[in-house]
Protein backbone atom coordinates (compact mmCIF):
# COMPACT_ATOMS: atom_id res chain seq x y z
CA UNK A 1 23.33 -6.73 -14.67
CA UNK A 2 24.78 -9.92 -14.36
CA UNK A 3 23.75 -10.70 -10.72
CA UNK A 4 21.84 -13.17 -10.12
CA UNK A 5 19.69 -14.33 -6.78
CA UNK A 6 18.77 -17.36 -5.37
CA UNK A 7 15.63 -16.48 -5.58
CA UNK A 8 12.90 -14.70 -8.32
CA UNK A 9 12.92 -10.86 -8.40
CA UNK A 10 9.04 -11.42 -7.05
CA UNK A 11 10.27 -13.43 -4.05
CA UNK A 12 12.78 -10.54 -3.20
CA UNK A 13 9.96 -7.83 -3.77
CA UNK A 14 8.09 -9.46 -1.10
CA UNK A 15 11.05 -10.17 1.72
CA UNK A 16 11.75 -7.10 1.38
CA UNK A 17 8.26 -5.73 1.54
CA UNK A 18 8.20 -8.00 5.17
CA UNK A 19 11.50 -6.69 6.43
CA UNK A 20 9.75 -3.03 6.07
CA UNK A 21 6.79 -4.09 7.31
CA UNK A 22 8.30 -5.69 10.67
CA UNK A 23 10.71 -2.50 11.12
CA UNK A 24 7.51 -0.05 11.03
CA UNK A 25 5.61 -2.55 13.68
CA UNK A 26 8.89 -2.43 16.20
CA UNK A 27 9.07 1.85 15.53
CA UNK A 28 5.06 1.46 16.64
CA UNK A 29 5.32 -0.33 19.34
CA UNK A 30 8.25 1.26 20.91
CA UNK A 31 6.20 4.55 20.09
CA UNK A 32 3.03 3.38 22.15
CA UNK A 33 5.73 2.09 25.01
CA UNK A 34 7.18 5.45 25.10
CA UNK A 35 3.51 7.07 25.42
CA UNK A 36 2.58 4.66 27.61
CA UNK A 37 5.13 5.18 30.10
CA UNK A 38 5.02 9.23 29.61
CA UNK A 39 0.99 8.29 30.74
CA UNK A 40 2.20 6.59 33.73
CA UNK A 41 4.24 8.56 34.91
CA UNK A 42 1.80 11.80 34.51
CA UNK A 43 -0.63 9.42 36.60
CA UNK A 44 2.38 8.57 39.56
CA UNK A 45 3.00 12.07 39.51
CA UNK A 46 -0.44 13.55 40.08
CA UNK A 47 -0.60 10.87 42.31
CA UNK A 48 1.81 12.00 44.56
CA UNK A 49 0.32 15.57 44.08
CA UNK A 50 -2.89 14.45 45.84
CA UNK A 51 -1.00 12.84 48.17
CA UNK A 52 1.24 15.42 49.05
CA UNK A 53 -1.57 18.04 49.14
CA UNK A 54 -4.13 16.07 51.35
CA UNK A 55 -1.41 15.61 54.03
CA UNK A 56 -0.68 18.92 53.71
CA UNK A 57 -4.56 20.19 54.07
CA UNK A 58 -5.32 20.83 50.51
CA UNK A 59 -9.21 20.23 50.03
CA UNK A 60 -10.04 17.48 47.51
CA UNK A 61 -11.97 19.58 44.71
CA UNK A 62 -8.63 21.83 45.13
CA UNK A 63 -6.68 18.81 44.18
CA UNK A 64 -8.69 17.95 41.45
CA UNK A 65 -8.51 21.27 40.01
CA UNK A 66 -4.76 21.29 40.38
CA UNK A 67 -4.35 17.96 38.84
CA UNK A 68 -7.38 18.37 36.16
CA UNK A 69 -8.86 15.04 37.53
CA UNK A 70 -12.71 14.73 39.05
CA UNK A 71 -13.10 14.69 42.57
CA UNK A 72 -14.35 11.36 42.10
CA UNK A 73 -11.01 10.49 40.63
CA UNK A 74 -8.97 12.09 43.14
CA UNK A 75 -11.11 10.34 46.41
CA UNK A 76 -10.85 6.97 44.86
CA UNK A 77 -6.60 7.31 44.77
CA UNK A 78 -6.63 8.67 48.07
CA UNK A 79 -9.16 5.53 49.28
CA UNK A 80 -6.21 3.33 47.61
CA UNK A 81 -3.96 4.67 49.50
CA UNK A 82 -5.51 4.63 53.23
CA UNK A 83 -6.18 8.48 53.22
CA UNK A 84 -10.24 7.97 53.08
CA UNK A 85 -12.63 5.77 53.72
């Protein structure tokens, strides 16, 4: 009571409405940057599983049964990395 804004109660409603709105979008997006670095770093590390194992001798459909990836998968990361052909 008493108080008094510079602008109408309506005008206030809806800044306020944006302010909440813009603080949920940030707490999304820094949600789907923290799952999309989680992702890549599950995909760098079974990278360097495959990696690892093939220069070790591990077999390529072992490999993909370790990591859970197809064989496809796991013969096209070690073609990007000079280990096939």
């Amino acid at each position: 009571i008493g108080k008094t804004y510079p602008m109408g109660i309506e005008q206030l409603i809806l800044e306020l409405e944006r302010k909440e709105g813009v603080k949920e979008g940030i707490e999304k997006g820094i949600e789907k940057g923290i799952e999309k670095g989680i992702e890549r770093g599950s995909i760098e590390t079974k990278t360097q599983v495959i990696l690892n194992g093939f220069n070790n001798g591990l077999d390529v459909s072992l490999l993909a049964n370790i990591t859970g990836l197809t064989v496809s998968v796991v013969e096209d990361i070690l073609r990007q990395h000079g280990k096939r052909e």
